[in-house]
N, C-alpha and C. Protein backbone atom coordinates (compact mmCIF):
# COMPACT_ATOMS: atom_id res chain seq x y z
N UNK A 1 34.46 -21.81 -62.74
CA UNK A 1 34.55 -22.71 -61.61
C UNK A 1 35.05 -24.07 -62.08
N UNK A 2 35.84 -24.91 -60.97
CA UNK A 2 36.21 -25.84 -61.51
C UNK A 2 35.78 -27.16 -60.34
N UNK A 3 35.88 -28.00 -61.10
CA UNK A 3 35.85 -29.30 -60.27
C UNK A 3 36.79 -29.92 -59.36
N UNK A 4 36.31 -30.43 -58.08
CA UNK A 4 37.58 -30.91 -57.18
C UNK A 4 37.01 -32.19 -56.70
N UNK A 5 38.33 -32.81 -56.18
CA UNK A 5 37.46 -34.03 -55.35
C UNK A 5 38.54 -33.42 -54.28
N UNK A 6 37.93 -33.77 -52.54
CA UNK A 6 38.90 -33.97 -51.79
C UNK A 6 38.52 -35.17 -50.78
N UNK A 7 39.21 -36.22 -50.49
CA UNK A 7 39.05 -37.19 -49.78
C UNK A 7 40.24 -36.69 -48.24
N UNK A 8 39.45 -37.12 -47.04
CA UNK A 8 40.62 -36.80 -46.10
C UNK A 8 39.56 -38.14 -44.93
N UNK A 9 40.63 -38.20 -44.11
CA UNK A 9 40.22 -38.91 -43.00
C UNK A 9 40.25 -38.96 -41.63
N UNK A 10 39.23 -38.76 -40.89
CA UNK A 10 39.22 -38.28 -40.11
C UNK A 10 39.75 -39.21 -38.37
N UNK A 11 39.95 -38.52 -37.47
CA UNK A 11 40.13 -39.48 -36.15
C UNK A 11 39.15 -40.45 -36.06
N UNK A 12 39.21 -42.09 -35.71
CA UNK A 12 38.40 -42.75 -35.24
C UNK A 12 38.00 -41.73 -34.16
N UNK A 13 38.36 -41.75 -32.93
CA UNK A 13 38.28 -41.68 -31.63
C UNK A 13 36.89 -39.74 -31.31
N UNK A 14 36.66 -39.74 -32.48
CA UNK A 14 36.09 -38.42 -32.76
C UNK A 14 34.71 -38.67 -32.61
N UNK A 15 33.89 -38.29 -31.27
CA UNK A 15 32.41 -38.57 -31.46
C UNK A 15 31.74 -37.97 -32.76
N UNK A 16 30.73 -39.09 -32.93
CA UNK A 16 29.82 -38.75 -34.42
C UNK A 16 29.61 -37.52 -34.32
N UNK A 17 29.19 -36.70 -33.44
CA UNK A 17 28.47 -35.59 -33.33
C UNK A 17 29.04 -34.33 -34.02
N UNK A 18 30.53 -34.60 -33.42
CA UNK A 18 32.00 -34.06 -33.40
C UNK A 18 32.07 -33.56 -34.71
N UNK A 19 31.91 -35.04 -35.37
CA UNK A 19 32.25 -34.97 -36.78
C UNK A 19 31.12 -34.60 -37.80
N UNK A 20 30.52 -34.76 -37.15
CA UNK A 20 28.93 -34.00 -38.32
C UNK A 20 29.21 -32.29 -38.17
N UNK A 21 29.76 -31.92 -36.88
CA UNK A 21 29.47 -30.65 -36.84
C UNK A 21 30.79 -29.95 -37.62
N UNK A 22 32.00 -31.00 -37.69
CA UNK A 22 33.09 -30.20 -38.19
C UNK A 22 32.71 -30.74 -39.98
N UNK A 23 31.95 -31.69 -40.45
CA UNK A 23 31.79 -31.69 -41.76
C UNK A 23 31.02 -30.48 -42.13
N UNK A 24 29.93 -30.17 -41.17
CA UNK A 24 28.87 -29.30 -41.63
C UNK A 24 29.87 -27.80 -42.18
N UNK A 25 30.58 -27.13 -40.61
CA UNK A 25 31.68 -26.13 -40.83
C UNK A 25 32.36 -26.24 -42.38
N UNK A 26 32.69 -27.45 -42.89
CA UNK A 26 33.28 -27.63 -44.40
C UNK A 26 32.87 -27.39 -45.36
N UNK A 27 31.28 -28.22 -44.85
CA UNK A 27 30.21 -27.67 -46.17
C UNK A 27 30.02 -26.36 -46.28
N UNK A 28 29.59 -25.30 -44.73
CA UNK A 28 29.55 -23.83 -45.36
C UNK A 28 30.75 -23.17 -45.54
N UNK A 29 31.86 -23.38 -45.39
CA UNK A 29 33.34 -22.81 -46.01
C UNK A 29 32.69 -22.64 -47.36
N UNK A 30 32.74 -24.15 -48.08
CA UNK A 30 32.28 -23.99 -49.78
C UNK A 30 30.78 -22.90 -50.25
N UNK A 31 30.34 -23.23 -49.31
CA UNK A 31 29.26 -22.24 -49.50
C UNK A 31 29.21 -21.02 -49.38
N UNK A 32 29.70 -20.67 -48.68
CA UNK A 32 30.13 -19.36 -48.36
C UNK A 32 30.98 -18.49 -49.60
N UNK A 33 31.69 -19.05 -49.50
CA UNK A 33 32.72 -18.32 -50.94
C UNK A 33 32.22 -18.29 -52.05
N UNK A 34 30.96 -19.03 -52.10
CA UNK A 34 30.11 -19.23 -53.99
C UNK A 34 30.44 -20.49 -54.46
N UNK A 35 30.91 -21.59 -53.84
CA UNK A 35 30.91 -22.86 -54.37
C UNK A 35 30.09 -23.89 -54.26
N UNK A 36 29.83 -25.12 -54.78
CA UNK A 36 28.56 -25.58 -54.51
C UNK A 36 29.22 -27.00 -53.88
N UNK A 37 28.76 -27.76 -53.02
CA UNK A 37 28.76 -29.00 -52.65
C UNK A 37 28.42 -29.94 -53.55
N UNK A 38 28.48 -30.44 -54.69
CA UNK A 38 27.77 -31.40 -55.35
C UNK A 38 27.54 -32.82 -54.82
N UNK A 39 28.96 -33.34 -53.72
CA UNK A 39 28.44 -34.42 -53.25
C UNK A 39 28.91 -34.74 -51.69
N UNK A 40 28.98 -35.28 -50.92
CA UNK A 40 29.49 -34.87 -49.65
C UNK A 40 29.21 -36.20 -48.92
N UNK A 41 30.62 -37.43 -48.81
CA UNK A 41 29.46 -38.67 -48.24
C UNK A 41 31.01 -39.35 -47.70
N UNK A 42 30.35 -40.32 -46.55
CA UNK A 42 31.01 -40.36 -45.18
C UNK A 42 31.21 -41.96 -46.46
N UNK A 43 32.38 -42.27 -45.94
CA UNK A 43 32.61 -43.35 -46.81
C UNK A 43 33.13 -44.72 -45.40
N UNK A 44 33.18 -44.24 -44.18
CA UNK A 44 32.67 -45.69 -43.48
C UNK A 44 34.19 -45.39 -42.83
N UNK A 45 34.36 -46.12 -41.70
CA UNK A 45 35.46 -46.21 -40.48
C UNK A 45 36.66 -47.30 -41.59
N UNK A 46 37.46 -47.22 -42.03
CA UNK A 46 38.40 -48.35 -42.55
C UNK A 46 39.58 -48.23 -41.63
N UNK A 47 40.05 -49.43 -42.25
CA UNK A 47 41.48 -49.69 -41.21
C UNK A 47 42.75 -49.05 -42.46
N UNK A 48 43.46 -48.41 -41.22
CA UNK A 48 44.78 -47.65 -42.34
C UNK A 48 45.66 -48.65 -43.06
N UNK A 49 46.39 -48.57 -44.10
CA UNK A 49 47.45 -49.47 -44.12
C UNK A 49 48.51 -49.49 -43.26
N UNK A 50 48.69 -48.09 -42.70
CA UNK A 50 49.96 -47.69 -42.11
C UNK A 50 49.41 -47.01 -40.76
N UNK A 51 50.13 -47.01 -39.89
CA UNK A 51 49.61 -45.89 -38.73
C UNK A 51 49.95 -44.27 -39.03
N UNK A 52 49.00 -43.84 -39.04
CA UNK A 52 49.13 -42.44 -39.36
C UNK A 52 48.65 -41.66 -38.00
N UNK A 53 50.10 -40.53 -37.28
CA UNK A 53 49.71 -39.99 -35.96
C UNK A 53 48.87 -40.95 -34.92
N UNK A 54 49.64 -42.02 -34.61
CA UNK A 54 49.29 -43.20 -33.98
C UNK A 54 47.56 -43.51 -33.64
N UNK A 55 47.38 -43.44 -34.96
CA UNK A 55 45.85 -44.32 -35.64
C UNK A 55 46.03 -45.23 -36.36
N UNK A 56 44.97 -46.26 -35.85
CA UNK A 56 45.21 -47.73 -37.25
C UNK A 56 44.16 -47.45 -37.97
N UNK A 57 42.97 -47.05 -37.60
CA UNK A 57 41.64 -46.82 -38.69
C UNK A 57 41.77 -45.50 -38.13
N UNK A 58 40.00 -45.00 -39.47
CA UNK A 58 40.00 -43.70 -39.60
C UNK A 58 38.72 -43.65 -40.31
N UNK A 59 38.21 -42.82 -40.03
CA UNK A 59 36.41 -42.24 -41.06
C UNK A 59 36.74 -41.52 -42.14
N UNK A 60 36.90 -42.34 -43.40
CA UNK A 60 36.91 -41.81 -44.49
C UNK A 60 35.86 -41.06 -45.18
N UNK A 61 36.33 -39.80 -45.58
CA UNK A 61 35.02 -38.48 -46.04
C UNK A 61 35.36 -37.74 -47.59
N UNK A 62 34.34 -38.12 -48.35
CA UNK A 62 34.75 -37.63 -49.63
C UNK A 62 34.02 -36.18 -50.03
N UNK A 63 34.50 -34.98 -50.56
CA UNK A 63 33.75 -34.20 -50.84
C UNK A 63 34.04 -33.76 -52.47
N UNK A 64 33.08 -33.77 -53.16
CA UNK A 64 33.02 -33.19 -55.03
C UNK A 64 32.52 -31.95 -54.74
N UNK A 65 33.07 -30.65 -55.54
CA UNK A 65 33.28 -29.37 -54.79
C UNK A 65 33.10 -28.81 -56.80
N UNK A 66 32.37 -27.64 -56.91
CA UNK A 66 32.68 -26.85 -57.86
C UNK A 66 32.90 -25.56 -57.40
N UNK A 67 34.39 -25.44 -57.45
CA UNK A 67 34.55 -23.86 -56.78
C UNK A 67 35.86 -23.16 -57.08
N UNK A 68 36.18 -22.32 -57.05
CA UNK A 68 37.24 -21.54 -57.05
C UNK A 68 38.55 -22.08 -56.75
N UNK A 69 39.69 -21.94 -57.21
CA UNK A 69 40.56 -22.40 -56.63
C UNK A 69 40.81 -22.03 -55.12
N UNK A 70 40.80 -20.83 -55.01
CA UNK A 70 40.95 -19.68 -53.54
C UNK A 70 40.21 -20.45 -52.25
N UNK A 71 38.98 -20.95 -52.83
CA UNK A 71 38.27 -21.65 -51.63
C UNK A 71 38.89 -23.21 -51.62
N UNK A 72 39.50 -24.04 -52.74
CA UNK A 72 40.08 -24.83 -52.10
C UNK A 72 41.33 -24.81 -51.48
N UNK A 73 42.17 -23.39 -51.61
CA UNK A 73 42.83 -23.73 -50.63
C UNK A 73 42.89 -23.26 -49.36
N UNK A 74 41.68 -22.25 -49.24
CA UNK A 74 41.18 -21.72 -47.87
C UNK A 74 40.75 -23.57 -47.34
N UNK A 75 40.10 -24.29 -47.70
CA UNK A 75 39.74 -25.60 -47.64
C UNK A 75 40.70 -26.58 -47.16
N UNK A 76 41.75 -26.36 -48.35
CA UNK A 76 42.73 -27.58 -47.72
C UNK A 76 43.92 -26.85 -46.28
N UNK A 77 43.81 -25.43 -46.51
CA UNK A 77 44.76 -24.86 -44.80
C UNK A 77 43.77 -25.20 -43.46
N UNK A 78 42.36 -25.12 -44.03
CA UNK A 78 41.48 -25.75 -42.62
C UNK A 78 41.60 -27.30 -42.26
N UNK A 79 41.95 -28.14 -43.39
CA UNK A 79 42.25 -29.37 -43.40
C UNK A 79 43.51 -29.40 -42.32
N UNK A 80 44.55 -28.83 -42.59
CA UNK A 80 45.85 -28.80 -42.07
C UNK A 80 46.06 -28.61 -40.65
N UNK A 81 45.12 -27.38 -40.64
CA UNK A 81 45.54 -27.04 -39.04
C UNK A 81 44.12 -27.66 -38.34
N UNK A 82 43.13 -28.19 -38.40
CA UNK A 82 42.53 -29.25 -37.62
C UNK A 82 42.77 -30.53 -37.08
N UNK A 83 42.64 -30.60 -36.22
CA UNK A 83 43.36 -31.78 -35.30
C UNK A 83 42.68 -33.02 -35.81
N UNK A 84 41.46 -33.20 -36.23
CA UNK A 84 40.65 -34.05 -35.98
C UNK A 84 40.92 -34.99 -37.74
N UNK A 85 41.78 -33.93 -38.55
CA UNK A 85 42.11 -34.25 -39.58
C UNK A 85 43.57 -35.22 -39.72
N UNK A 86 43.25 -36.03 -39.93
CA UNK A 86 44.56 -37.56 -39.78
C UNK A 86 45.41 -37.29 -41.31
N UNK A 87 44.94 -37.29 -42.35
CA UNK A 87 45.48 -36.78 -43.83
C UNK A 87 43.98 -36.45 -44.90
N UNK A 88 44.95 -35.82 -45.66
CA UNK A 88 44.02 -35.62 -47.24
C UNK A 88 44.55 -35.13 -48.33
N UNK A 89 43.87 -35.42 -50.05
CA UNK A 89 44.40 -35.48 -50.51
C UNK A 89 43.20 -34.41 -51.67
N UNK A 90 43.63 -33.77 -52.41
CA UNK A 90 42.92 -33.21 -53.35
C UNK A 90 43.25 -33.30 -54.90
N UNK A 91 42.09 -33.79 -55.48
CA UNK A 91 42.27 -33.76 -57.19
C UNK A 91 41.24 -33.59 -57.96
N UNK A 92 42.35 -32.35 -59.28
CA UNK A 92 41.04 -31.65 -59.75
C UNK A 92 40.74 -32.51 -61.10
N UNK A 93 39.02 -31.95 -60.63
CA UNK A 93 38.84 -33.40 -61.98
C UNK A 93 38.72 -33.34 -63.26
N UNK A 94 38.95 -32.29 -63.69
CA UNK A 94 38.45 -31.22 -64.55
C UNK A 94 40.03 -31.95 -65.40
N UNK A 95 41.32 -31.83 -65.08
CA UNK A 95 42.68 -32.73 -65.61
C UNK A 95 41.90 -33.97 -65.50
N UNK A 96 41.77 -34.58 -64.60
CA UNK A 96 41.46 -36.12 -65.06
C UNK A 96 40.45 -36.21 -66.31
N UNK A 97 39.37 -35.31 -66.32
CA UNK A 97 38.47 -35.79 -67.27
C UNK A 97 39.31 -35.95 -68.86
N UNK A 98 40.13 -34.92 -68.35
CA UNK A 98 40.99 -34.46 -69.85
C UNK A 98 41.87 -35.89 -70.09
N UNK A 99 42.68 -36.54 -69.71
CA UNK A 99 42.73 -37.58 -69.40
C UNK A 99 42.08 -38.71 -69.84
N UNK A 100 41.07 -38.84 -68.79
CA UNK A 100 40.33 -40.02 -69.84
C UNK A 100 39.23 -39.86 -70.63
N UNK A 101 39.34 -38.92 -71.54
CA UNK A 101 38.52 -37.92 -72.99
C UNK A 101 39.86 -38.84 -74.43
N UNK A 102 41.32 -38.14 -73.67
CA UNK A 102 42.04 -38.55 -74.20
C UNK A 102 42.31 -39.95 -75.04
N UNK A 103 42.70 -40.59 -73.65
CA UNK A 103 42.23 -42.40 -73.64
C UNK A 103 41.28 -43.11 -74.08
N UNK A 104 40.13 -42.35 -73.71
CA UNK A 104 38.72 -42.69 -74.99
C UNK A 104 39.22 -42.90 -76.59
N UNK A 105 39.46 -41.74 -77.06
CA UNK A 105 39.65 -41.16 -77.84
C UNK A 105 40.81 -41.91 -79.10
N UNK A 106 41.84 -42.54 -78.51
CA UNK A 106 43.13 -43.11 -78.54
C UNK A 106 42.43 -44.65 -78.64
N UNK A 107 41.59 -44.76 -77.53
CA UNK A 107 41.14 -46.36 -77.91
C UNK A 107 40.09 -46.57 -78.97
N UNK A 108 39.40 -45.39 -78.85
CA UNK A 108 38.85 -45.81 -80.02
C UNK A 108 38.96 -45.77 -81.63
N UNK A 109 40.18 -44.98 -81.67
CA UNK A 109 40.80 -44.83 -83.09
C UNK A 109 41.44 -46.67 -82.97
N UNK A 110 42.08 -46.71 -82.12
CA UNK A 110 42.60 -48.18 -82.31
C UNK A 110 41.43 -49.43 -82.78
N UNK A 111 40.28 -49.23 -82.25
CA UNK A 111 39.16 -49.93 -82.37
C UNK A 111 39.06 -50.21 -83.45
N UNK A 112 38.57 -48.89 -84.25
CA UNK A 112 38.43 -48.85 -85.39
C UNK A 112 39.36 -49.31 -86.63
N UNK A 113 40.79 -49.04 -86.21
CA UNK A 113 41.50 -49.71 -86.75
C UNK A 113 41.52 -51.47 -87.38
N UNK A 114 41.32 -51.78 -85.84
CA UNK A 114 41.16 -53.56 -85.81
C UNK A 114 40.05 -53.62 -86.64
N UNK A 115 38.93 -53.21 -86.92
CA UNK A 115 37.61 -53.68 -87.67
C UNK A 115 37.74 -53.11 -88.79
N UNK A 116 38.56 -52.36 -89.22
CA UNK A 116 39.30 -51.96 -90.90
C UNK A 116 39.64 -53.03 -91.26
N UNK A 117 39.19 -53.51 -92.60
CA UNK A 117 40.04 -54.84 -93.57
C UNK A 117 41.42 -54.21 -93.70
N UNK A 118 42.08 -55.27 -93.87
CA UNK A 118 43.40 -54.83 -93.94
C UNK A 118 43.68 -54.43 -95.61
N UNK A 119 44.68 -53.51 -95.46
CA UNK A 119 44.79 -52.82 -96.79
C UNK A 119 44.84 -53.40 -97.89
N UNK A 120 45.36 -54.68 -97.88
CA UNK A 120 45.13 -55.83 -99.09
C UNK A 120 44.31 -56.32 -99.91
N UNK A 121 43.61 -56.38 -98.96
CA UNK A 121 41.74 -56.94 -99.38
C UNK A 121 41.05 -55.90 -99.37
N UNK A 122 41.04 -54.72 -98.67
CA UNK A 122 40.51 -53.78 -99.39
C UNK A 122 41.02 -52.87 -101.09
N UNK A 123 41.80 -53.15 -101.08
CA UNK A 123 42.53 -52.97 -102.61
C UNK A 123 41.98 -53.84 -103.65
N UNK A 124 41.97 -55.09 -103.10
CA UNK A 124 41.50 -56.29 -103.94
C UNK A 124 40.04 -56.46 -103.89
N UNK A 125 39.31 -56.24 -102.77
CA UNK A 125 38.05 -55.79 -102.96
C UNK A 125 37.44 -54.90 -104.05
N UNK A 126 38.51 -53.60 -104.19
CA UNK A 126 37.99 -52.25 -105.10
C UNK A 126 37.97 -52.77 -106.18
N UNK A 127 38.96 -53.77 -106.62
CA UNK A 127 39.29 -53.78 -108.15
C UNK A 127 38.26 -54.49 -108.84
């Protein structure tokens, strides 16, 4: 199983109710197939930068998903063909971690570098 994030945003104009019941439908998609919800949180009404399908804001919804690939994209075609869905975007985190493991990794050889005496004085030190 792998890690996902998917952020999407939903219609202002969508009663709360609306939208609890079509998040809930999301949550058991993942459930259903053997994946787990790890986090699932309404991230607040913001204003768009751009009008998207003539909306200026939108209820931003984040979900962290450990599951199959198959169920995210059973996931992201329910995204698609729901109306109530304005855009979204999916990324797996499982590459990012790899990523910044990498960058860790890279900075801290450099670190270490800088707090190495420089080869001079350590030469002249030994002798």
């Amino acid at each position: 199983m792998r890690n996902y994030e998917i952020i999407f945003i939903v219609r202002p104009d969508l009663p709360e109710e609306d939208a609890d019941k079509f998040l809930s439908q999301m949550e058991h998609l993942v459930t259903s197939t053997g994946g787990t919800v790890k986090k699932m949180e309404k991230l607040g009404r913001r204003r768009l930068a751009y009008k998207i399908k003539r909306c200026q804001e939108g209820l931003y919804v984040l979900f962290v998903l450990d599951c199959q690939a198959a169920t995210v994209h059973e996931f992201e075609r329910k995204l698609k063909v729901s109306d109530p869905v304005i855009k979204f975007m999916t990324v797996r985190l499982d590459e990012e971690m790899k990523k910044v493991e990498k960058f860790r990794q890279s900075r801290a050889k450099r670190t270490a570098r800088r707090k190495a005496p420089p080869a001079a004085e350590a030469t002249a030190a030994a002798s």
